[in-house]
C-alpha atoms as a PDB file:
ATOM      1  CA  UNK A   1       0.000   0.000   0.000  1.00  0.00           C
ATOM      2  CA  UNK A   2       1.391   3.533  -1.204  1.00  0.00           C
ATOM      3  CA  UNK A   3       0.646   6.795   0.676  1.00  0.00           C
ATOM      4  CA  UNK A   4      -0.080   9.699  -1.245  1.00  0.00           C
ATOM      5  CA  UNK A   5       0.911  13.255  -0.086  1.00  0.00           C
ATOM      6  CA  UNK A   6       0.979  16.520  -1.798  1.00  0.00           C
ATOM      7  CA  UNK A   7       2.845  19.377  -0.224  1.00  0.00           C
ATOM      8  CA  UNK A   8       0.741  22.842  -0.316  1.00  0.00           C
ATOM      9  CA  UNK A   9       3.565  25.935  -0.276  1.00  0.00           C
ATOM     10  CA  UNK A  10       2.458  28.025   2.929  1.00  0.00           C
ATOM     11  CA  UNK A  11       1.598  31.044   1.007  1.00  0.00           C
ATOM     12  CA  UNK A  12      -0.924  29.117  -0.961  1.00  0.00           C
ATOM     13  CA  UNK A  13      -4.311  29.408  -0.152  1.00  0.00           C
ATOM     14  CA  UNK A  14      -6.156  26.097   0.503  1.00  0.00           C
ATOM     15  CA  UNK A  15     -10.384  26.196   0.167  1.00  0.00           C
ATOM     16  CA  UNK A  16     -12.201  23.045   1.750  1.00  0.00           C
ATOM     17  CA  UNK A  17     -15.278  22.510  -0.081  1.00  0.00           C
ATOM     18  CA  UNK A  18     -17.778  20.940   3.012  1.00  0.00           C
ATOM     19  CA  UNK A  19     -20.446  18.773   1.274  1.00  0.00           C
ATOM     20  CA  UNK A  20     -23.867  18.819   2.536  1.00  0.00           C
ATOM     21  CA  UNK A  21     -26.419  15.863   2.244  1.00  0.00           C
ATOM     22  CA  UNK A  22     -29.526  15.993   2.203  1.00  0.00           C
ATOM     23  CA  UNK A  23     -30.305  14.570   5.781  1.00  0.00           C
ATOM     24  CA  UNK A  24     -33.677  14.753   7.796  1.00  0.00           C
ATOM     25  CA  UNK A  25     -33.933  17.276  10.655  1.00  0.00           C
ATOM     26  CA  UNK A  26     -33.333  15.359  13.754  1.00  0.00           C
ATOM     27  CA  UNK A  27     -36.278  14.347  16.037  1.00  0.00           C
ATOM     28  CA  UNK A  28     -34.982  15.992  18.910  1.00  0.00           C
ATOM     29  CA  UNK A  29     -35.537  19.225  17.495  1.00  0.00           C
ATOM     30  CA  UNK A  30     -33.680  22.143  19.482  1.00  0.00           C
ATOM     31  CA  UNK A  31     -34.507  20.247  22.626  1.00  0.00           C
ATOM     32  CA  UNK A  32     -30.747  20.089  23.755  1.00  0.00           C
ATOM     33  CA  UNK A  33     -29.902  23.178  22.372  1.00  0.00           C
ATOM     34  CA  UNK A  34     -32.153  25.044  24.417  1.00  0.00           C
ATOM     35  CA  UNK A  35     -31.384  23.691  27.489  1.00  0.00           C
ATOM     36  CA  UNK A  36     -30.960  26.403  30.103  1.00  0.00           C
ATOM     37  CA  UNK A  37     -29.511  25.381  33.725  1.00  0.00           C
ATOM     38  CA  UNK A  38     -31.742  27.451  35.796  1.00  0.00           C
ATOM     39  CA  UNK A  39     -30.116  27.765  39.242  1.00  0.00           C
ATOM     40  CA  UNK A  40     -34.017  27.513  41.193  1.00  0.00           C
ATOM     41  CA  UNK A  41     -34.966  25.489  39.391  1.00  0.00           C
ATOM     42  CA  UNK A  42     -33.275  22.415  40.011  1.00  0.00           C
ATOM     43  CA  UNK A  43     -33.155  22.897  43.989  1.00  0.00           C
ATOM     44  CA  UNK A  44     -36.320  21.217  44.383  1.00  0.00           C
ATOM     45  CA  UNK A  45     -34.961  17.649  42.511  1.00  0.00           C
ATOM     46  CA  UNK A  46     -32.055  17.669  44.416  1.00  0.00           C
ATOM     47  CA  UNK A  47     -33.754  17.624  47.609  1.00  0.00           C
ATOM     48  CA  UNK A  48     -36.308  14.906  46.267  1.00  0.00           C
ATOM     49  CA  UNK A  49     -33.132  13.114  45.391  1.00  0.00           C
ATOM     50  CA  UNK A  50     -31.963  13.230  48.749  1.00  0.00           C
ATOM     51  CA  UNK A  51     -35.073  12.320  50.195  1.00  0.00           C
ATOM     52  CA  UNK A  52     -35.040   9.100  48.174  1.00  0.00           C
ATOM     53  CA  UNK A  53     -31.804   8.564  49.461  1.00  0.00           C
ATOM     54  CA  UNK A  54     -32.364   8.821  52.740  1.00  0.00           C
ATOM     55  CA  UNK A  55     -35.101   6.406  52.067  1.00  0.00           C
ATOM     56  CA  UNK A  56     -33.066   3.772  50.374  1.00  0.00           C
ATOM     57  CA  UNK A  57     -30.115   3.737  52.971  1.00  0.00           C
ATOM     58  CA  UNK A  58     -33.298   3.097  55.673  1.00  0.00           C
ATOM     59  CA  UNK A  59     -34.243   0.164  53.758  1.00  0.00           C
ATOM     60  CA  UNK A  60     -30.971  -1.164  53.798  1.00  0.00           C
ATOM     61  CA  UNK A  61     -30.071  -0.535  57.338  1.00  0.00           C
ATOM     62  CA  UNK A  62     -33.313  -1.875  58.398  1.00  0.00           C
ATOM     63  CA  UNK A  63     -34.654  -3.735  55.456  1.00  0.00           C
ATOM     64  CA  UNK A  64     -35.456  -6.694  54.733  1.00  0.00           C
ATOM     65  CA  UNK A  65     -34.409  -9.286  57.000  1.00  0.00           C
ATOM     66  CA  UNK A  66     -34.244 -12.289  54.782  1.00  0.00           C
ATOM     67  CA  UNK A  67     -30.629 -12.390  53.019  1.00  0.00           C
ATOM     68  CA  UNK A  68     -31.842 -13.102  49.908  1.00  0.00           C
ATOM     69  CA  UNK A  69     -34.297  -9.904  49.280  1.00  0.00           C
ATOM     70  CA  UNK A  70     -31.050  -7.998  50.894  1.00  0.00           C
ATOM     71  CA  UNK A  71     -28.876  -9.122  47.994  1.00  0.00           C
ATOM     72  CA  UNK A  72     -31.563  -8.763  45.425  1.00  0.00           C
ATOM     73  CA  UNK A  73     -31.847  -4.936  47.098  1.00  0.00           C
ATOM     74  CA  UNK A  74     -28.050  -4.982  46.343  1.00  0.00           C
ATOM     75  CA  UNK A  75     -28.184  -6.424  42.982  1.00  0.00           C
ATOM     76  CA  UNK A  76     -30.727  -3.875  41.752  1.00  0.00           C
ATOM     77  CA  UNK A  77     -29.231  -1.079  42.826  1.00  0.00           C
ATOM     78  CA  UNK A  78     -26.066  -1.585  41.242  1.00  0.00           C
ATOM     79  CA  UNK A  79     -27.999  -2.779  38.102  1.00  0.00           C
ATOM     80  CA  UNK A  80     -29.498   0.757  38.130  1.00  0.00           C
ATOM     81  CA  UNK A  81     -26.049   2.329  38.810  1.00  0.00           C
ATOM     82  CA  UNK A  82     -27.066   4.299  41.816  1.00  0.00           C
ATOM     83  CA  UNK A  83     -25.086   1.559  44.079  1.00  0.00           C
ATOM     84  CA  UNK A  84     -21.912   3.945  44.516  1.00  0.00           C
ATOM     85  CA  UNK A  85     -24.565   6.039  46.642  1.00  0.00           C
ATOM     86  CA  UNK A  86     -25.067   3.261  48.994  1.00  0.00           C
ATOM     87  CA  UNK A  87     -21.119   1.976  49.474  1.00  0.00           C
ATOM     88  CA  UNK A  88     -21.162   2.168  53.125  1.00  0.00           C
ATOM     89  CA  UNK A  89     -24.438   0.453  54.201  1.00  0.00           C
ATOM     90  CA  UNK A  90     -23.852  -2.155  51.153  1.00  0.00           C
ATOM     91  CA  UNK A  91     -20.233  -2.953  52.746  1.00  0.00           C
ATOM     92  CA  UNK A  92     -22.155  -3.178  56.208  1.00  0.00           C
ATOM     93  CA  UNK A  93     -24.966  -5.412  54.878  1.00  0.00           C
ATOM     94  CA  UNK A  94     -22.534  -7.805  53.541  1.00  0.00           C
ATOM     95  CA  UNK A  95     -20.380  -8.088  56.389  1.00  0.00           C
ATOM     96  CA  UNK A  96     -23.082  -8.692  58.602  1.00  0.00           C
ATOM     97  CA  UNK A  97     -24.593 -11.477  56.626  1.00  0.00           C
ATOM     98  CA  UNK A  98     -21.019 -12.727  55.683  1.00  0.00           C
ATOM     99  CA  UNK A  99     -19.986 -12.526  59.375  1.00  0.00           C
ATOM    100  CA  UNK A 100     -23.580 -14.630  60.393  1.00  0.00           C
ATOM    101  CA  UNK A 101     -23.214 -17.789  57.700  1.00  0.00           C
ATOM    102  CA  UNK A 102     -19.695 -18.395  59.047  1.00  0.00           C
END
């Protein structure tokens, strides 16, 4: 296989013809382009998201006693990526059930 090259003197202007096709207008519309991070607006989510939270780390604290709804707890939350909020009280609910089969 050869590679071609073609050396362009500096002083030489170079025009880039950009081709356009004719492509559909995307579904999303301006959606993303119009986003706007409104400072207010968001404060009330981010408590909600605490509040669930707060929530979860009660169930898992005090959850379920059975081991195996526990682990299914465990799996599903780290299925739904939201585990690395939980670290602590996952580590604890492990141990515990580790440390009680021995």
């Amino acid at each position: 296989m050869e590679l071609c090259t073609q050396t362009i003197p500096a002083d030489h202007e170079v025009k880039i013809r950009l081709r356009f096709g004719s492509h559909h207008p995307t579904v999303w519309g301006d959606h993303f382009l119009a986003y706007a991070d409104l400072l207010g607006a968001n404060e009330g989510e981010e408590k909600q998201h605490e509040d669930l939270k707060q929530e979860v780390k009660k169930i898992l604290v005090m959850g379920p006693s059975k081991s195996l709804e526990k682990l299914e707890l465990i799996n599903t939350l780290q299925c739904l990526g939201v585990a690395y909020h939980f670290e602590r009280e996952i580590e604890e609910a492990l141990s515990y059930m580790h440390n009680c089969y021995i």
